[in-house]
C-alpha atoms as a PDB file:
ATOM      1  CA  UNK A   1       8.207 -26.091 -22.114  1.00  0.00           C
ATOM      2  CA  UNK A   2      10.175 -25.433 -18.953  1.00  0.00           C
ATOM      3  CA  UNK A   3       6.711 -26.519 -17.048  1.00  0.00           C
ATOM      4  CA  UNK A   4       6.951 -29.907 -18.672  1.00  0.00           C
ATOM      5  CA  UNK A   5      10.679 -30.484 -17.797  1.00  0.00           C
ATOM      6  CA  UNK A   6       9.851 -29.643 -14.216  1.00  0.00           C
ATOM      7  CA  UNK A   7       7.134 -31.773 -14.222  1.00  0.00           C
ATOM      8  CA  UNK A   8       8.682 -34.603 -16.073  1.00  0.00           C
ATOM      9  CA  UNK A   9      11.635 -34.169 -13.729  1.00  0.00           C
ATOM     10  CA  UNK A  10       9.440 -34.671 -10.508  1.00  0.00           C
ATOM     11  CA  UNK A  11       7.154 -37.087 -12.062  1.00  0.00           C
ATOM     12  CA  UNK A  12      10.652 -39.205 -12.563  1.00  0.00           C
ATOM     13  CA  UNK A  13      12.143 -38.589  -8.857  1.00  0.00           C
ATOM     14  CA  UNK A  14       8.941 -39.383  -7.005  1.00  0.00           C
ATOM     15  CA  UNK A  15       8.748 -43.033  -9.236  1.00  0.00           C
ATOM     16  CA  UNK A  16      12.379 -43.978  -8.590  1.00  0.00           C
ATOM     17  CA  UNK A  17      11.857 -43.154  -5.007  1.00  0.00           C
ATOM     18  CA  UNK A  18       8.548 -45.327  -4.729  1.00  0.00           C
ATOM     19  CA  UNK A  19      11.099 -47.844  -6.665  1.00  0.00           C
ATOM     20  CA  UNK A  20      13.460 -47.862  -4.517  1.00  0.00           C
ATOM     21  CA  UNK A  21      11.431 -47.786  -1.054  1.00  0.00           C
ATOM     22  CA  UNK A  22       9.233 -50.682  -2.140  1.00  0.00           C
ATOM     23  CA  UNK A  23      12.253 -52.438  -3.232  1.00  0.00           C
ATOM     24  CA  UNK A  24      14.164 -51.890  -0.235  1.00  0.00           C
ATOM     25  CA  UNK A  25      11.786 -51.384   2.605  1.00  0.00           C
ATOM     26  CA  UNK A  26       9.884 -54.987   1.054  1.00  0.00           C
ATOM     27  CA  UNK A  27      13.321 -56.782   1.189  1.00  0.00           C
ATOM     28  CA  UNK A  28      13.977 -55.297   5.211  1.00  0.00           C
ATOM     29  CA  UNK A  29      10.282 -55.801   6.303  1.00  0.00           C
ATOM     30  CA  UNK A  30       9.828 -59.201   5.121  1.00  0.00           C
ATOM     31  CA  UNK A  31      10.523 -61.796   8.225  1.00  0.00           C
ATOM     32  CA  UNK A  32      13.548 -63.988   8.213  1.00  0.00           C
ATOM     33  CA  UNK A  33      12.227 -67.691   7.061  1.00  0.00           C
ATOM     34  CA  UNK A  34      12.072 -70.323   9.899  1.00  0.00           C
ATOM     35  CA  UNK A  35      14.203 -73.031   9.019  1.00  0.00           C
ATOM     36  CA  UNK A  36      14.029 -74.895  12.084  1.00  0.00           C
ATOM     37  CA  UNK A  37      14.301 -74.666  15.787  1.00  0.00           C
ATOM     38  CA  UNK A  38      16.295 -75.470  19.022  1.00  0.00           C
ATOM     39  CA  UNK A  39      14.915 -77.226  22.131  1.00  0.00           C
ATOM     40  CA  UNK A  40      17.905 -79.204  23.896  1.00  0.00           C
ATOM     41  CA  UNK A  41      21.416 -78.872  24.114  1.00  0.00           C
ATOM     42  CA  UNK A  42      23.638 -81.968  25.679  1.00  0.00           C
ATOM     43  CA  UNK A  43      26.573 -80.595  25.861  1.00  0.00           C
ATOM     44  CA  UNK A  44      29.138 -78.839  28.011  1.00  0.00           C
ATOM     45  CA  UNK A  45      30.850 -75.732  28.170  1.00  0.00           C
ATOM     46  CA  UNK A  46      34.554 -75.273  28.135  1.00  0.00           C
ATOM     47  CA  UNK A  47      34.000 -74.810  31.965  1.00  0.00           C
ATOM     48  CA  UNK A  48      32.740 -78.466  31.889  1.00  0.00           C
ATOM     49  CA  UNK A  49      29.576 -77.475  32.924  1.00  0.00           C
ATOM     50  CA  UNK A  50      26.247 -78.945  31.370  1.00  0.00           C
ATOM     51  CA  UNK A  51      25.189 -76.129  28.651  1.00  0.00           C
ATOM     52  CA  UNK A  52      21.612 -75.673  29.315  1.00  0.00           C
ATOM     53  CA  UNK A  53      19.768 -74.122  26.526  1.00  0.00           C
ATOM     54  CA  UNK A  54      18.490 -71.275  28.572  1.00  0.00           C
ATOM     55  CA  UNK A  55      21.142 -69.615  28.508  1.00  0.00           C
ATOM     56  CA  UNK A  56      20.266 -68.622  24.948  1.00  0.00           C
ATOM     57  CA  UNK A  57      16.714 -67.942  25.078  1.00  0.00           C
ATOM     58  CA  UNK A  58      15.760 -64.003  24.744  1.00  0.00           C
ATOM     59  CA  UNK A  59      19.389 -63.950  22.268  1.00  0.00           C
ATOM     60  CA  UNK A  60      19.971 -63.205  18.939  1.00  0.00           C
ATOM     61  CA  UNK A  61      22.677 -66.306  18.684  1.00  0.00           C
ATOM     62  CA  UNK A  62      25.242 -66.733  15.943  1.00  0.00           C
ATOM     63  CA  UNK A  63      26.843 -70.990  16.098  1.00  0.00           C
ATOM     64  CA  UNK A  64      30.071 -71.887  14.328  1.00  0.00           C
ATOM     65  CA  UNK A  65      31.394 -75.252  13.988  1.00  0.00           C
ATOM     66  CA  UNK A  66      35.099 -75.852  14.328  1.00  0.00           C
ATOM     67  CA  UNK A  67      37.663 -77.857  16.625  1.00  0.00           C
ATOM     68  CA  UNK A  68      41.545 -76.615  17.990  1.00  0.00           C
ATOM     69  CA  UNK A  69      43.564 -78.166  16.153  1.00  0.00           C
ATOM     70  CA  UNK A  70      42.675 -77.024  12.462  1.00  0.00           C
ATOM     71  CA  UNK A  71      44.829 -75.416  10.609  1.00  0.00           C
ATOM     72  CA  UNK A  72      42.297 -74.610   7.664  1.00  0.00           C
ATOM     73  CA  UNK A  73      39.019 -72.818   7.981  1.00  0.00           C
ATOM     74  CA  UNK A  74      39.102 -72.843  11.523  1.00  0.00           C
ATOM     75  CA  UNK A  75      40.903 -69.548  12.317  1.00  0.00           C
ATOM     76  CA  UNK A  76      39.065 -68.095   9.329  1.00  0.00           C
ATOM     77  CA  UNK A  77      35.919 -68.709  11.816  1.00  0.00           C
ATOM     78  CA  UNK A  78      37.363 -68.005  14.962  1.00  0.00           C
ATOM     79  CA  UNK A  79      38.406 -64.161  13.439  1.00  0.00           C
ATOM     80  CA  UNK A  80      34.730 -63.736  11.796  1.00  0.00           C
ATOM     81  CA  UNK A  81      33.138 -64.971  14.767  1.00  0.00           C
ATOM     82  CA  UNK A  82      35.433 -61.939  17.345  1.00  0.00           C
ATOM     83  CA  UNK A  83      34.453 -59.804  14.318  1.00  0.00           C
ATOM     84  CA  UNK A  84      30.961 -60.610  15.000  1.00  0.00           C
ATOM     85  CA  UNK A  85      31.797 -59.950  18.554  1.00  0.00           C
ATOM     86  CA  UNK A  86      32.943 -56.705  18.286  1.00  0.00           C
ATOM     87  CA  UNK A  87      30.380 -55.221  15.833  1.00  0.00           C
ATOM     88  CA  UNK A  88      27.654 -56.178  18.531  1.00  0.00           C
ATOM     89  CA  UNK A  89      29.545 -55.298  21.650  1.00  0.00           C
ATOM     90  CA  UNK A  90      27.754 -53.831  24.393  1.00  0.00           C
ATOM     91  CA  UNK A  91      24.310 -55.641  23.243  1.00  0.00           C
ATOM     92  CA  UNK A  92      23.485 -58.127  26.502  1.00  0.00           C
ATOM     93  CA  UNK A  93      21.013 -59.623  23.655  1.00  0.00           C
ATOM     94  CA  UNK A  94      24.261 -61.236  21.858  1.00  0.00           C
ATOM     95  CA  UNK A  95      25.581 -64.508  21.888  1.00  0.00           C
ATOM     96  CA  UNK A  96      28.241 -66.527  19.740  1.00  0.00           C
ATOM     97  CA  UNK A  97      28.456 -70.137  19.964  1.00  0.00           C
ATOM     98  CA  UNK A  98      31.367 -72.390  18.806  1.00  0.00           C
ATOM     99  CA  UNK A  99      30.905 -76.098  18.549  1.00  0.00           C
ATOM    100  CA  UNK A 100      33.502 -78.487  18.362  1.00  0.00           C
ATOM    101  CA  UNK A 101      33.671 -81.069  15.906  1.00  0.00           C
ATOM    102  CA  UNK A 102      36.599 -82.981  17.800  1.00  0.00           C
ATOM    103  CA  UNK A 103      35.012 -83.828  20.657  1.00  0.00           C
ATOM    104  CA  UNK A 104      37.379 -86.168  21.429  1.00  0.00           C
ATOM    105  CA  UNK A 105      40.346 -84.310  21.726  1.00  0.00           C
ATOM    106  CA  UNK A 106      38.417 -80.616  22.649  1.00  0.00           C
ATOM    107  CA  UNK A 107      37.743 -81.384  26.042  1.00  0.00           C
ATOM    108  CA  UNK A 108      36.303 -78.372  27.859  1.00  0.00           C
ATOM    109  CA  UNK A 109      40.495 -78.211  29.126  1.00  0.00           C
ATOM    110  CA  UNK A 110      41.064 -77.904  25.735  1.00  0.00           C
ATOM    111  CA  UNK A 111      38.484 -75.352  24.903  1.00  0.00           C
ATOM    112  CA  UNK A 112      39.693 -73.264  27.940  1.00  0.00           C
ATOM    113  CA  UNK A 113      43.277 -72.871  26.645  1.00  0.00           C
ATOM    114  CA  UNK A 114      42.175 -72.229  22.916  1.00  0.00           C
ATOM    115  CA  UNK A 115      40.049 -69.106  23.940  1.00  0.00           C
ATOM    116  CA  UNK A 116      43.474 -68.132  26.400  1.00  0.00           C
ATOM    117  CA  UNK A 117      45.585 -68.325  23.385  1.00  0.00           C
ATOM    118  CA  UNK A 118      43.936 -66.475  21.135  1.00  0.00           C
ATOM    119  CA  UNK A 119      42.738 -63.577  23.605  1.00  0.00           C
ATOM    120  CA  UNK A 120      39.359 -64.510  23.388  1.00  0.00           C
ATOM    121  CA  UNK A 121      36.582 -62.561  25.186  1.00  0.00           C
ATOM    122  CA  UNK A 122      34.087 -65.262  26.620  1.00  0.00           C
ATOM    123  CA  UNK A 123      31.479 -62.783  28.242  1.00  0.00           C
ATOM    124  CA  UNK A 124      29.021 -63.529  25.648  1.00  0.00           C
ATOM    125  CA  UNK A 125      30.709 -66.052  23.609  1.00  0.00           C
ATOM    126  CA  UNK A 126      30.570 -70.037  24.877  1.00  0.00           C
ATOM    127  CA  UNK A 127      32.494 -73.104  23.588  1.00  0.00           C
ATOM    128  CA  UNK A 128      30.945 -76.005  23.787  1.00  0.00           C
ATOM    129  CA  UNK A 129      31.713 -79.792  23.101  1.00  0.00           C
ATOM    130  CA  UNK A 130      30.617 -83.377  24.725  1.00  0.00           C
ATOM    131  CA  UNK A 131      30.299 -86.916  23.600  1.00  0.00           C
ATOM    132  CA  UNK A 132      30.588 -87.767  19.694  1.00  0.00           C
ATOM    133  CA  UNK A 133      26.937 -88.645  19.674  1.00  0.00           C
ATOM    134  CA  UNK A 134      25.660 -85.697  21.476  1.00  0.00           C
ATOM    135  CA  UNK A 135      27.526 -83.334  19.305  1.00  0.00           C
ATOM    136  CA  UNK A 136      26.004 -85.310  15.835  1.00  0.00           C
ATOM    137  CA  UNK A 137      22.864 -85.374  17.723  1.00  0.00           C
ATOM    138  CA  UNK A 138      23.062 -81.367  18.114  1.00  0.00           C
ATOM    139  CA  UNK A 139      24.609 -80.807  14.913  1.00  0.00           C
ATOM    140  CA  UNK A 140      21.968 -82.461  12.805  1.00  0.00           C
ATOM    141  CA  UNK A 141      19.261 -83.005  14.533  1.00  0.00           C
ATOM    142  CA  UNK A 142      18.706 -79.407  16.106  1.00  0.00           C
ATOM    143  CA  UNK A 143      20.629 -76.929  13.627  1.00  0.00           C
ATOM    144  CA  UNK A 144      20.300 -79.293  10.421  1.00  0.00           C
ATOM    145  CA  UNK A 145      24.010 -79.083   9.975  1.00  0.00           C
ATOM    146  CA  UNK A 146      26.130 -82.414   9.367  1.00  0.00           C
ATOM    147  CA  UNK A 147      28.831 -83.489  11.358  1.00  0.00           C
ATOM    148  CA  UNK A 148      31.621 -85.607   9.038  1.00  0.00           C
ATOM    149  CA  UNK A 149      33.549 -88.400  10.544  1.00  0.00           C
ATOM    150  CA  UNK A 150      36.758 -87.015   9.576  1.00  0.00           C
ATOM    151  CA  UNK A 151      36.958 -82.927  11.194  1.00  0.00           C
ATOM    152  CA  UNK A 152      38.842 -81.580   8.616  1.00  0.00           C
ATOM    153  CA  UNK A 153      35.888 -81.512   6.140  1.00  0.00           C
ATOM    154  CA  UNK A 154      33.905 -79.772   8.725  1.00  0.00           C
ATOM    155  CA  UNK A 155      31.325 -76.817   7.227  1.00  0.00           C
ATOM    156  CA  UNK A 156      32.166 -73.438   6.688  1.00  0.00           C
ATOM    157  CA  UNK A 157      28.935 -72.498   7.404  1.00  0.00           C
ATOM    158  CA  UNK A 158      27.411 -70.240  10.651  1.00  0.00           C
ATOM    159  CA  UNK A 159      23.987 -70.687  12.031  1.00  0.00           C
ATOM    160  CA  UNK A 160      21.557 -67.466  13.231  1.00  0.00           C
ATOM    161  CA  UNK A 161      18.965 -68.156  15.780  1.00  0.00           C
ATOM    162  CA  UNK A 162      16.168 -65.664  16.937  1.00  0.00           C
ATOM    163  CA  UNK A 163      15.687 -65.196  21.025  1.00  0.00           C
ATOM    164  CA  UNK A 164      13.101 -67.645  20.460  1.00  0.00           C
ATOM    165  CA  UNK A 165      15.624 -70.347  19.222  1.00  0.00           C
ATOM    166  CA  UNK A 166      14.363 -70.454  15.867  1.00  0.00           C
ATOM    167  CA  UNK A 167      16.961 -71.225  13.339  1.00  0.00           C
ATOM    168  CA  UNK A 168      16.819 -68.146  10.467  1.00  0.00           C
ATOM    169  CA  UNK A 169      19.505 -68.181   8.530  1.00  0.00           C
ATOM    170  CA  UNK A 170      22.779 -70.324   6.967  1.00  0.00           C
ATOM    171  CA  UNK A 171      25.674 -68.040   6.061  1.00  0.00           C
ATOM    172  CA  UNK A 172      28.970 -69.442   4.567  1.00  0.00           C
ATOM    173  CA  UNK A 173      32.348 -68.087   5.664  1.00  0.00           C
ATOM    174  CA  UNK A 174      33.532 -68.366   1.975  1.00  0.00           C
ATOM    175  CA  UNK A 175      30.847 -65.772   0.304  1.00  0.00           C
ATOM    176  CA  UNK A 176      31.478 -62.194   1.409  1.00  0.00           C
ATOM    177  CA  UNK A 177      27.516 -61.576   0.696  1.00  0.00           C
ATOM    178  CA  UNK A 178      26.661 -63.925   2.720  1.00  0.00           C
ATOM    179  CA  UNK A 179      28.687 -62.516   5.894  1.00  0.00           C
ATOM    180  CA  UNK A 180      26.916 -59.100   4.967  1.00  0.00           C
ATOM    181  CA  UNK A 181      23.563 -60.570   5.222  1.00  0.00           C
ATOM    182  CA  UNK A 182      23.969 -62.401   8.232  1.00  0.00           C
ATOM    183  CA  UNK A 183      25.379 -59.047  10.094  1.00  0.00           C
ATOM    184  CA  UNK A 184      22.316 -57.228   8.449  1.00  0.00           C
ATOM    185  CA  UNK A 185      20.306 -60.419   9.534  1.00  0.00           C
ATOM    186  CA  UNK A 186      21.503 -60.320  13.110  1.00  0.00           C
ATOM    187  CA  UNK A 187      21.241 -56.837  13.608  1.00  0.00           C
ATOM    188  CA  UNK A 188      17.283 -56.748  12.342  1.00  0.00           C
ATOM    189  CA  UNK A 189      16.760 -59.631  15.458  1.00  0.00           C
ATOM    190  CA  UNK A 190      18.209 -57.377  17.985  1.00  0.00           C
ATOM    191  CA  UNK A 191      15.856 -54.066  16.919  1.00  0.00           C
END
């Protein structure tokens, strides 16, 4: 009898481990979808320097869209995006980008003093903005995100490309899963 308890009792630890590592290990081995990709950016930096796309190939790159002024979701993203920072300091393979939706009044000036004033790091972190038709352009034709005529209804959402500027993944600032996955997303690009 004690035989069969043993028995019964390995028998039941070796299936919910085969569970568990075929439902884990399927659900971290699987690729990341490809949603879309990246091939031009016409826009400048807060330096007012054209942004050349380069400069994010061989990156695992997280985008954010906000503009200075906002006084709703906009610090929400500014604080996830420096937490973002911060988790993956010291990787050279890390980039954030923040995109204005204000062009007109976020001129690269503008950009400048917004990353002064709220002590932001810029080493791997670049704010860009430009004309209202390159930033639309950028928006929805490269990173399938729309751009609204009036700011304030910008998204919430952030945008993960590979190093090969392949867009794979959407994560919204308002779903706490969602952040999870895109730090668990982002750090499975950089292994």
């Amino acid at each position: 009898m004690g035989k069969i308890i043993i028995f019964s009792s390995i028998g039941l630890a070796f299936t919910a481990s085969v569970f568990l590592l075929v439902t884990y290990g399927k659900s971290h081995s699987e690729p990341l979808p490809v949603l879309g990709s990246v091939s031009d950016i016409k826009l400048i930096d807060s330096s007012g320097n054209k942004y050349q796309v380069d400069r994010l190939k061989g990156k695992v790159t997280i985008a954010d869209f906000f503009f200075t002024s906002c006084k709703g979701i906009c610090p929400s993203l500014t604080q996830q995006m420096g937490s973002l920072q911060k988790r993956f300091e010291g990787s050279p393979e890390f980039q954030l980008l923040s995109i204005s939706v204000d062009p007109e009044k976020d001129t690269p000036e503008t950009l400048t003093a917004y990353a002064t004033d709220n002590k932001l790091k810029l080493e791997n972190w670049d704010f860009l903005t430009g004309s209202r038709e390159d930033v639309r352009s950028f928006l929805f034709g490269q990173l399938k995100i729309g751009m609204p005529d009036d700011p304030l209804t910008h998204s919430d959402r952030l945008v993960l490309l590979d190093p090969d500027l392949q867009i794979r993944g959407y994560y919204s600032l308002s779903d706490p899963n969602s952040l999870q996955k895109l730090r668990k997303d982002a750090s499975r690009l950089l292994q």
